[in-house]
PDB file of N, CA and C in Angstrom:
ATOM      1  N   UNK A   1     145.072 117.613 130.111  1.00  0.00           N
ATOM      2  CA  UNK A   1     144.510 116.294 129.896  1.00  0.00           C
ATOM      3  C   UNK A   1     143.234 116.119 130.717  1.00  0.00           C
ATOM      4  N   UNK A   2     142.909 116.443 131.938  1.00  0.00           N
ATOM      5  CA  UNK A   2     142.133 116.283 132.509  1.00  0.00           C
ATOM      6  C   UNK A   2     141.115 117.101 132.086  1.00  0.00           C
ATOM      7  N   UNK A   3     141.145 118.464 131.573  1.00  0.00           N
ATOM      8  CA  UNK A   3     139.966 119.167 131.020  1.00  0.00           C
ATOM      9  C   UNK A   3     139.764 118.546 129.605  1.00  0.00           C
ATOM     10  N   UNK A   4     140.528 117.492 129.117  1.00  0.00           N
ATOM     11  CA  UNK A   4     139.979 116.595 127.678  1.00  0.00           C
ATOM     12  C   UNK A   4     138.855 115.693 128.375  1.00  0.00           C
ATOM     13  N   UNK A   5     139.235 115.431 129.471  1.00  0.00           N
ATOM     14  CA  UNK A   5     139.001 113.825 130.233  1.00  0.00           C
ATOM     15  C   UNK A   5     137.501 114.535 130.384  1.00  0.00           C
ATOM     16  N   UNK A   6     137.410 115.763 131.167  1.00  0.00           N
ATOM     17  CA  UNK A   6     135.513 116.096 131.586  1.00  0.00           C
ATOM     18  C   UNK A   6     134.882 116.628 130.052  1.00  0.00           C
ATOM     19  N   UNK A   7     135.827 116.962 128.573  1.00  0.00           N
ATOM     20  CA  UNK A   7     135.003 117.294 128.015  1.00  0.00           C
ATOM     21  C   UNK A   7     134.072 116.345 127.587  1.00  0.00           C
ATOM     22  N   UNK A   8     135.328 114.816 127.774  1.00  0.00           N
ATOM     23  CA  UNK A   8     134.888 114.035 126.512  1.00  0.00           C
ATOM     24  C   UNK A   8     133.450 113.363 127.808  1.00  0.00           C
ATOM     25  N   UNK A   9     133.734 112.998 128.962  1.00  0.00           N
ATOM     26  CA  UNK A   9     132.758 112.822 129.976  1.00  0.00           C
ATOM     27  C   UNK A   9     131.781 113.657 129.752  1.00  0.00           C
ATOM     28  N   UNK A  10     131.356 115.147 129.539  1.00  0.00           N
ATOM     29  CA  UNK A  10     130.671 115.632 129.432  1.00  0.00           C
ATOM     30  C   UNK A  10     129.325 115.071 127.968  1.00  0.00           C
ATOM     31  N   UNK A  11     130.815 114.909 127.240  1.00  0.00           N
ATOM     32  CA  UNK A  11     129.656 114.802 125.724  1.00  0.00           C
ATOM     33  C   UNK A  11     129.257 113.760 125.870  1.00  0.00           C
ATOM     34  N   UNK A  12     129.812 112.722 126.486  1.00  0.00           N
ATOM     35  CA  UNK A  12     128.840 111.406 126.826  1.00  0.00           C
ATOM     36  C   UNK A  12     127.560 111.031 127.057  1.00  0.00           C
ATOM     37  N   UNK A  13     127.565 111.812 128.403  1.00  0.00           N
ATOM     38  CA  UNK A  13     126.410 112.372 129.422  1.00  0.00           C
ATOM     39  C   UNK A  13     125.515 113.121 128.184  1.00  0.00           C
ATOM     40  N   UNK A  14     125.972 114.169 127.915  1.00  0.00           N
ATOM     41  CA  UNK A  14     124.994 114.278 127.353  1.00  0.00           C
ATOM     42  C   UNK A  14     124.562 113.982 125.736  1.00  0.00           C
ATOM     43  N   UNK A  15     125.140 112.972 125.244  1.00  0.00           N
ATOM     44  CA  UNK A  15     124.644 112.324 123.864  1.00  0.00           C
ATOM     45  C   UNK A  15     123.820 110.908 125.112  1.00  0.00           C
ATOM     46  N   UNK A  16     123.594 110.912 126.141  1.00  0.00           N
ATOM     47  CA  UNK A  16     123.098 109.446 126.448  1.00  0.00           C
ATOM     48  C   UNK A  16     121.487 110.669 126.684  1.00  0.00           C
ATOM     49  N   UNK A  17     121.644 111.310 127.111  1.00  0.00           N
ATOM     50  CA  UNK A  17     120.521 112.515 127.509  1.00  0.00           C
ATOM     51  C   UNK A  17     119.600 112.630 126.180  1.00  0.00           C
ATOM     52  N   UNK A  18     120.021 112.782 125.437  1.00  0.00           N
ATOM     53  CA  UNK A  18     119.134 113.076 123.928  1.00  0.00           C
ATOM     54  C   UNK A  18     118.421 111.630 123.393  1.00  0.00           C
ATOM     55  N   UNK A  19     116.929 111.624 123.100  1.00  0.00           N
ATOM     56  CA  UNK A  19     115.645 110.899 122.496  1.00  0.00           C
ATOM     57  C   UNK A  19     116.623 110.379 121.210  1.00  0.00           C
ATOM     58  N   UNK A  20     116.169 109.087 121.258  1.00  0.00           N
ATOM     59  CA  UNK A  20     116.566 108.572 120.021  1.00  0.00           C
ATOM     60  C   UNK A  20     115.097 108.528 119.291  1.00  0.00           C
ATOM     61  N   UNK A  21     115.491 109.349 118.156  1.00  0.00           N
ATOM     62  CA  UNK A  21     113.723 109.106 117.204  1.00  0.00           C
ATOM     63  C   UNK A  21     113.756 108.682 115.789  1.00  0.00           C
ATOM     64  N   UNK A  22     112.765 107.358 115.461  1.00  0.00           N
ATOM     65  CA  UNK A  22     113.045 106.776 114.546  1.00  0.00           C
ATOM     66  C   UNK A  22     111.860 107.393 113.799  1.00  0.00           C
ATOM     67  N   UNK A  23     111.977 107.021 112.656  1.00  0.00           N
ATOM     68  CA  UNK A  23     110.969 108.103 111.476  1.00  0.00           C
ATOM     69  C   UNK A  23     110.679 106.575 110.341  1.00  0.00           C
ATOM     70  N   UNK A  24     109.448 105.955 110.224  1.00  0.00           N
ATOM     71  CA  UNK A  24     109.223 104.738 109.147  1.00  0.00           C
ATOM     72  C   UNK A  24     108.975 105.448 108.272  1.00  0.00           C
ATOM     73  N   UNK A  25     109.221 105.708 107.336  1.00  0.00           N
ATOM     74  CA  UNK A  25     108.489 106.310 105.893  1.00  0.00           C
ATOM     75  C   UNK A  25     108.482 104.919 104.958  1.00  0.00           C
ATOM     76  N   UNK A  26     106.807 105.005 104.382  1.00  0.00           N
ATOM     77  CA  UNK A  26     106.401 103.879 103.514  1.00  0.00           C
ATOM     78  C   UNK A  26     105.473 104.793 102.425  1.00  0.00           C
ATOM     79  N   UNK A  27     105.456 103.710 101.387  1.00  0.00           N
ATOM     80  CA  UNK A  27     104.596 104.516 100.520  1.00  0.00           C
ATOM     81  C   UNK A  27     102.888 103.931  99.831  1.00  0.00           C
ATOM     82  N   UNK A  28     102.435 104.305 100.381  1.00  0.00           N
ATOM     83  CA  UNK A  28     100.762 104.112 100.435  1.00  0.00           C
ATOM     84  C   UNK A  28     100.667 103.218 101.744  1.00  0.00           C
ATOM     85  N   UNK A  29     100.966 104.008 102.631  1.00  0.00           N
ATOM     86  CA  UNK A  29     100.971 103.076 104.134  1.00  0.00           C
ATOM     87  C   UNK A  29      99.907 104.067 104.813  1.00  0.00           C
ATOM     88  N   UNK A  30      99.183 103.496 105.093  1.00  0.00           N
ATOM     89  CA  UNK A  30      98.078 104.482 105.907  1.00  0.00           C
ATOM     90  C   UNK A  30      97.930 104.383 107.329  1.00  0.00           C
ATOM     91  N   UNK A  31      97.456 105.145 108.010  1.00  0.00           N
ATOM     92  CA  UNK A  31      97.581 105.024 109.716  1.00  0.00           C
ATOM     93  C   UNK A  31      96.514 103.205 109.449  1.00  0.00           C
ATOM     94  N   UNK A  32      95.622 103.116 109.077  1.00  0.00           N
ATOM     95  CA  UNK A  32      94.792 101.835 109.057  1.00  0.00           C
ATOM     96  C   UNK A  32      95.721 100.133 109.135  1.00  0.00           C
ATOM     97  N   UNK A  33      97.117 100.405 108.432  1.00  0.00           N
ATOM     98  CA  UNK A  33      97.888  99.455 107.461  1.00  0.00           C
ATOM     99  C   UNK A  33      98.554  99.145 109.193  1.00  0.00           C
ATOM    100  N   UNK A  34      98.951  99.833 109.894  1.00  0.00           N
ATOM    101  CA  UNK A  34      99.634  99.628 111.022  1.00  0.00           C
ATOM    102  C   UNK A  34      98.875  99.613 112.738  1.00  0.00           C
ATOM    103  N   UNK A  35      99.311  98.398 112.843  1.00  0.00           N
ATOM    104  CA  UNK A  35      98.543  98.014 114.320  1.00  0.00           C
ATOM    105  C   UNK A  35      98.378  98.490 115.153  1.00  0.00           C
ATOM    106  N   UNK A  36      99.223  99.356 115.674  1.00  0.00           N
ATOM    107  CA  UNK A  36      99.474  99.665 116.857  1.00  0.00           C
ATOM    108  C   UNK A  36      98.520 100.659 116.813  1.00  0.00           C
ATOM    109  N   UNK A  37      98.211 101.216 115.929  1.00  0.00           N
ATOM    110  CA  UNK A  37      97.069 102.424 115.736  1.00  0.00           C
ATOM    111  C   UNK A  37      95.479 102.005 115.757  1.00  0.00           C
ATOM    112  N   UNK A  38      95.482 100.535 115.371  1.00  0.00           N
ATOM    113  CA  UNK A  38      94.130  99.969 114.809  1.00  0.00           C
ATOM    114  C   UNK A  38      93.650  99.317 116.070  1.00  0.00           C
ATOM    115  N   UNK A  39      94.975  98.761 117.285  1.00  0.00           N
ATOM    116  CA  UNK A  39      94.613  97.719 118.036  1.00  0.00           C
ATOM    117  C   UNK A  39      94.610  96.512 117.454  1.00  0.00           C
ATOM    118  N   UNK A  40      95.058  96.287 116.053  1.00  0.00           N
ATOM    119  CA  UNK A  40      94.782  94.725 115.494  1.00  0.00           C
ATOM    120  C   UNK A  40      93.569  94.851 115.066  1.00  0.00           C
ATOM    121  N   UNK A  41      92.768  95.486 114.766  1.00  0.00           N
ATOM    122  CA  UNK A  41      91.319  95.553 114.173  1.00  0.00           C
ATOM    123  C   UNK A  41      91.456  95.442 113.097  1.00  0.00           C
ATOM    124  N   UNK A  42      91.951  95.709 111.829  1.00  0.00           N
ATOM    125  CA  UNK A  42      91.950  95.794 110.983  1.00  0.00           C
ATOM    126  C   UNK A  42      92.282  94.439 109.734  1.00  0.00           C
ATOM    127  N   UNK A  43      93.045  93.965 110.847  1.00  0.00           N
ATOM    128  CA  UNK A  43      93.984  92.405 109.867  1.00  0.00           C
ATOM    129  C   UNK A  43      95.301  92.581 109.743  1.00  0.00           C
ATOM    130  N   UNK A  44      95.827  93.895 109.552  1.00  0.00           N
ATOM    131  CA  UNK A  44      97.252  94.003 109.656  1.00  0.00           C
ATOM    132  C   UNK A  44      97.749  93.544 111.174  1.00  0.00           C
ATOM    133  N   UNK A  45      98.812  92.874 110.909  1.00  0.00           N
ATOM    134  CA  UNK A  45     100.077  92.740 111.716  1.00  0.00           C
ATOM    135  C   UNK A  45     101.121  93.167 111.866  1.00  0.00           C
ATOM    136  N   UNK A  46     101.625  94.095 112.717  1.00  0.00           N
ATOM    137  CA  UNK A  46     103.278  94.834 112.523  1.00  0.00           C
ATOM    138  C   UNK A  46     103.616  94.909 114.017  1.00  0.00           C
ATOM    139  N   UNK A  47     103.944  93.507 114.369  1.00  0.00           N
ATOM    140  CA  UNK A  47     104.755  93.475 115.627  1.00  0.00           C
ATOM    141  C   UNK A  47     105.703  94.604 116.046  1.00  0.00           C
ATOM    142  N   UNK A  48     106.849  94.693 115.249  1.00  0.00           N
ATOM    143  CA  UNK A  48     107.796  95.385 115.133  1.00  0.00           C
ATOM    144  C   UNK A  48     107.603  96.764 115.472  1.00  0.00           C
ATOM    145  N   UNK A  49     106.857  97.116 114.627  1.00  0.00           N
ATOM    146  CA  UNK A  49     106.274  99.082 115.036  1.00  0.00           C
ATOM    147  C   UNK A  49     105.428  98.549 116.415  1.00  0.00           C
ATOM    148  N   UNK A  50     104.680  97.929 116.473  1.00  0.00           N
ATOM    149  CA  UNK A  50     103.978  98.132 118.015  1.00  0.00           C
ATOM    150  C   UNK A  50     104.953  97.742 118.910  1.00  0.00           C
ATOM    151  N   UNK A  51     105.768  97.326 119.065  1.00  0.00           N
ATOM    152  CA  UNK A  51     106.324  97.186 120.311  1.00  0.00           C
ATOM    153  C   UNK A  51     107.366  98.674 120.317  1.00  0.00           C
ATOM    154  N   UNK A  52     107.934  99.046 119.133  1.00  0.00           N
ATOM    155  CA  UNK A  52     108.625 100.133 119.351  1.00  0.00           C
ATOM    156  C   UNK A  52     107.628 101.514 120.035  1.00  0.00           C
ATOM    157  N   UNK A  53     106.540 100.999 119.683  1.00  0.00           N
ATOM    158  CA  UNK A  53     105.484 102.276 119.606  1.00  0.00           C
ATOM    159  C   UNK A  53     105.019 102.124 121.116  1.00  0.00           C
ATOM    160  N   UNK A  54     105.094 100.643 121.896  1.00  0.00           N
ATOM    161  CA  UNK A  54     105.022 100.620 122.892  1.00  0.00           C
ATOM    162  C   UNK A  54     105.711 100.641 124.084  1.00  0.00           C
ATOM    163  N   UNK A  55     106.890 100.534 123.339  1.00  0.00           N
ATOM    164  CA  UNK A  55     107.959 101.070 124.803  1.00  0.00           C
ATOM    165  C   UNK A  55     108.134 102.989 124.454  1.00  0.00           C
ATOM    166  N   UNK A  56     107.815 103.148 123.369  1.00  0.00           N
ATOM    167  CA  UNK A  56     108.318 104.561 123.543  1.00  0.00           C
ATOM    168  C   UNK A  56     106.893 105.315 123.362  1.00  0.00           C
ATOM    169  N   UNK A  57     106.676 105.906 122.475  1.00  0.00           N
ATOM    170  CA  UNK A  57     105.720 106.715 122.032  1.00  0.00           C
ATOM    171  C   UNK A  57     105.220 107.108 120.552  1.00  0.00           C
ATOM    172  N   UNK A  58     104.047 106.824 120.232  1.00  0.00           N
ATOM    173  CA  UNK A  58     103.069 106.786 118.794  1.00  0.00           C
ATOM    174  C   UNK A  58     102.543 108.520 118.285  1.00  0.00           C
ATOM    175  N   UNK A  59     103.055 108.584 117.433  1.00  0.00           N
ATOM    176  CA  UNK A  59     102.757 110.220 116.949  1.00  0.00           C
ATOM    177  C   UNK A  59     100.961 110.071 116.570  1.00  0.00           C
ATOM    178  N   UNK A  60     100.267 110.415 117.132  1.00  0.00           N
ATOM    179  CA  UNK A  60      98.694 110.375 116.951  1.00  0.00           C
ATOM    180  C   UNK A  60      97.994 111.983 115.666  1.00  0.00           C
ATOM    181  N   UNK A  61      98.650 112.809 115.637  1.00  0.00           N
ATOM    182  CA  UNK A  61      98.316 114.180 115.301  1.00  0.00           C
ATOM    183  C   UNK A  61      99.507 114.655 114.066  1.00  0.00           C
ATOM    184  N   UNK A  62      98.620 114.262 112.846  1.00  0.00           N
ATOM    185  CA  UNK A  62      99.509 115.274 111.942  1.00  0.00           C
ATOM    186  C   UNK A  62      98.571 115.588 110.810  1.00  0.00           C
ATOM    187  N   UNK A  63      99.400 116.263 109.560  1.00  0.00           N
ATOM    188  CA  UNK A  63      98.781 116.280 108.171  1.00  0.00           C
ATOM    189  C   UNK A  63      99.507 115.852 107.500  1.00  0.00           C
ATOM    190  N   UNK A  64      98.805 115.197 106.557  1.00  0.00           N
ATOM    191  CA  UNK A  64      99.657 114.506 105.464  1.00  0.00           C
ATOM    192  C   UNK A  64      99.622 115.654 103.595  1.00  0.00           C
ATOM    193  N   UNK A  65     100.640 115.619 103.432  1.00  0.00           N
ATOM    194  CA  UNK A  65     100.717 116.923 101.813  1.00  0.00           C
ATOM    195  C   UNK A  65      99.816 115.799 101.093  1.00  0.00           C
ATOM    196  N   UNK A  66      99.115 116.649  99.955  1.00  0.00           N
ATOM    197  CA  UNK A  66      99.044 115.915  99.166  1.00  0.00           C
ATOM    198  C   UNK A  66      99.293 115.079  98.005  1.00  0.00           C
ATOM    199  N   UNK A  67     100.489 115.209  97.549  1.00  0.00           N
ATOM    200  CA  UNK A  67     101.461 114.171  97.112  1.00  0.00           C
ATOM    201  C   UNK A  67     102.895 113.971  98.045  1.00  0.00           C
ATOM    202  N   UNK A  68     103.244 112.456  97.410  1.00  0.00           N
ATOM    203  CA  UNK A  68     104.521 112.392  97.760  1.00  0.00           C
ATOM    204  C   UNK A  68     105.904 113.067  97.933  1.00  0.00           C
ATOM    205  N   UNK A  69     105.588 113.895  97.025  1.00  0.00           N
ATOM    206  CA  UNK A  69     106.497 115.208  96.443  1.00  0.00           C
ATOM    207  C   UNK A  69     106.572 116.082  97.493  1.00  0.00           C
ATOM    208  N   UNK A  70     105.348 116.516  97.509  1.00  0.00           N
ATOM    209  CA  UNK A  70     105.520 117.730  98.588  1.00  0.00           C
ATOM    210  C   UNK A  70     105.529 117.183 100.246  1.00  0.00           C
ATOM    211  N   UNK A  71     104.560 115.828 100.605  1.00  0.00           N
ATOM    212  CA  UNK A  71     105.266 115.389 101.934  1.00  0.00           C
ATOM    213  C   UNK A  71     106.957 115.259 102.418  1.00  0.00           C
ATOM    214  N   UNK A  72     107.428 114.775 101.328  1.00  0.00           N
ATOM    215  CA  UNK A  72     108.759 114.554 101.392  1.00  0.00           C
ATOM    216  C   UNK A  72     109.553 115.744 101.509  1.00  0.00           C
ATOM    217  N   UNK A  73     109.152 116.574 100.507  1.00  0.00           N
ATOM    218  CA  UNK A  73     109.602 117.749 100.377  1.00  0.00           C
ATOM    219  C   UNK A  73     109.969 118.710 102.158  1.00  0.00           C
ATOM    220  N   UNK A  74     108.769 118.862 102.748  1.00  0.00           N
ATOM    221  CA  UNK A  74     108.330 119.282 103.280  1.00  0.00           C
ATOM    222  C   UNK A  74     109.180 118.630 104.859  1.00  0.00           C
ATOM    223  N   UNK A  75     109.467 117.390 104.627  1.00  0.00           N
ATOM    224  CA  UNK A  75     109.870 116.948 105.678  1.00  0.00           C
ATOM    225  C   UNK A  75     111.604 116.531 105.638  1.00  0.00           C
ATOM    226  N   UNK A  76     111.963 116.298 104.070  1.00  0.00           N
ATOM    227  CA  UNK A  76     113.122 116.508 104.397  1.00  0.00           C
ATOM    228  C   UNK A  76     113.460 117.954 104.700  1.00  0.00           C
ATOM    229  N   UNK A  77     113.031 119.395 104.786  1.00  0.00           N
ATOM    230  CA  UNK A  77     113.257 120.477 104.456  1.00  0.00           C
ATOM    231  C   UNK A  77     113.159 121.140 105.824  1.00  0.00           C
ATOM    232  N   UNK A  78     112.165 120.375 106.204  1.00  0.00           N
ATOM    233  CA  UNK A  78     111.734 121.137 107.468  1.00  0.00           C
ATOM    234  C   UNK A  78     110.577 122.405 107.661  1.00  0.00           C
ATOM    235  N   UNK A  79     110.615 122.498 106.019  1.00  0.00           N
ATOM    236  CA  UNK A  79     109.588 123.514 106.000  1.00  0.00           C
ATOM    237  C   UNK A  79     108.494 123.460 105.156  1.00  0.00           C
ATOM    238  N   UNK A  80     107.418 124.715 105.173  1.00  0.00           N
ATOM    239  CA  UNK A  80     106.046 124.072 104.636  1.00  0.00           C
ATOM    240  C   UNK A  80     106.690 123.888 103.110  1.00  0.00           C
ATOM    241  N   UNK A  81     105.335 123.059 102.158  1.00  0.00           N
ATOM    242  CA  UNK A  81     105.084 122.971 101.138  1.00  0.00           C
ATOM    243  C   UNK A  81     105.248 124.345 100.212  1.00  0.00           C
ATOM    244  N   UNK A  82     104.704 124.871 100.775  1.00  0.00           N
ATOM    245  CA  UNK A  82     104.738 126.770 100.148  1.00  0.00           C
ATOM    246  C   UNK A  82     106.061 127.409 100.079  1.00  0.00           C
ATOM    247  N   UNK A  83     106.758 126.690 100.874  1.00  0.00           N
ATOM    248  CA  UNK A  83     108.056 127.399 100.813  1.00  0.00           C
ATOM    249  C   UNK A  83     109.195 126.387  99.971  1.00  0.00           C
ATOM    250  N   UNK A  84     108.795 125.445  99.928  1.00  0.00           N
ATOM    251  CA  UNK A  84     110.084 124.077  99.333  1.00  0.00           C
ATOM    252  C   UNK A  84     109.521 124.703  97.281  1.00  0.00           C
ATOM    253  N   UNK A  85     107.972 124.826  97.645  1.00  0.00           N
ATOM    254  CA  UNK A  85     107.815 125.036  96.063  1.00  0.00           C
ATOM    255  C   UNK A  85     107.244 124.064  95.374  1.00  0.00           C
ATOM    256  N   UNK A  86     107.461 122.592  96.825  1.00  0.00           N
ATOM    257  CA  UNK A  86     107.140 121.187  95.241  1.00  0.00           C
ATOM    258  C   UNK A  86     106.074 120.469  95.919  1.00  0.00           C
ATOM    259  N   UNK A  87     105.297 121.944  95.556  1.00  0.00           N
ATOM    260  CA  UNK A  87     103.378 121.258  96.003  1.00  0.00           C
ATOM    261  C   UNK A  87     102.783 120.027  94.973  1.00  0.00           C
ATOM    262  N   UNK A  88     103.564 119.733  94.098  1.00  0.00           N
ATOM    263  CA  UNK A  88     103.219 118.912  92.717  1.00  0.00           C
ATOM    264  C   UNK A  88     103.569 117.542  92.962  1.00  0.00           C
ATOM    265  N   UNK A  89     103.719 116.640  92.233  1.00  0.00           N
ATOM    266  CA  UNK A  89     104.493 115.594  91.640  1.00  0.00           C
ATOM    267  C   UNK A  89     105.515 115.742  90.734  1.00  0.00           C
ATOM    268  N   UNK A  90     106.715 115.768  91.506  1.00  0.00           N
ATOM    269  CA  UNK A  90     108.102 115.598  91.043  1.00  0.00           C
ATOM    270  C   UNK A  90     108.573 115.179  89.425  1.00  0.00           C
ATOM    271  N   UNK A  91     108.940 115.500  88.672  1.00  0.00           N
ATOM    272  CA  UNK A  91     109.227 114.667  86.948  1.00  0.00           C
ATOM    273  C   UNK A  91     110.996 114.889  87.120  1.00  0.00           C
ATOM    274  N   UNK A  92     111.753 113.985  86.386  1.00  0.00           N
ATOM    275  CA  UNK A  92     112.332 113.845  86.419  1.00  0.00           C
ATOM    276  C   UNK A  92     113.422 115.377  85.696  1.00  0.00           C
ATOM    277  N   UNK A  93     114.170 115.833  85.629  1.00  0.00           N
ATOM    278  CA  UNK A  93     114.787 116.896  84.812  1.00  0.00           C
ATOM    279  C   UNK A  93     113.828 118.323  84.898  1.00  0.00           C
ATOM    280  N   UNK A  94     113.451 118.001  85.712  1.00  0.00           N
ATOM    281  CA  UNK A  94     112.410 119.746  86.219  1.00  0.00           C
ATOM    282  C   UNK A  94     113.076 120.583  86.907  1.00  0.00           C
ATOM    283  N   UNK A  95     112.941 121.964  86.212  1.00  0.00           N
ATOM    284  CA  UNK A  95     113.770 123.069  86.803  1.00  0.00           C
ATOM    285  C   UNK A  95     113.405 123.091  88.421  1.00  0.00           C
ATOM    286  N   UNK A  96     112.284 122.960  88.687  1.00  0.00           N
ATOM    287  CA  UNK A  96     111.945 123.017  90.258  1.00  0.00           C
ATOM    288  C   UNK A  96     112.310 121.589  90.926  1.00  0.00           C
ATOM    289  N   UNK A  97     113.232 121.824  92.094  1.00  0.00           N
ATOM    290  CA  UNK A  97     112.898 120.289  92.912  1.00  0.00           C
ATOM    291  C   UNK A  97     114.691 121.233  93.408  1.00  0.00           C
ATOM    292  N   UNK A  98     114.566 119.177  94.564  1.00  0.00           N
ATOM    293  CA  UNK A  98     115.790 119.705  95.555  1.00  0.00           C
ATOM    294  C   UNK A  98     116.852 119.459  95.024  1.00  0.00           C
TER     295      UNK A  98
END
């Protein structure tokens, strides 16, 4: 019982140890559309993401695919575009896709 007692103590400790990371996915949302990136310059307002973005941390550096298809692709997958296959726009009943 007691080696249950430090495992379950253990996994505690360390599930409190691990980054909680949230991921917004929008669609035709551009770095411009969201504040926290613009400073409010722009006219948009998104309280919500800037304060998350300000207690934690703002991803500044990426690439975006060029369709929806293959960003998604790519990120539910984990891997490039070249390798998922769905460098395109998705149709419904297509031999290729996930």
């Amino acid at each position: 019982m007691t080696a249950g007692l430090m495992a379950l103590a253990s996994a505690v400790t360390s599930a409190a140890d691990k980054p909680n990371i949230l991921v917004i996915w929008g669609d035709d949302v551009g770095r411009a559309n969201i504040s926290a990136y613009t400073m409010g310059m722009m006219g948009y307002r998104t309280p919500n993401i800037d304060r998350i973005a300000n207690e934690g941390m703002i991803f500044t550096d990426y690439y975006g695919e060029q369709s929806c298809t293959a960003g998604r692709s790519s990120f539910i997958m984990g891997q490039s575009v070249f390798r998922t296959g769905l460098s395109k726009v998705g149709l419904p009943g297509a031999k290729l896709g996930m």
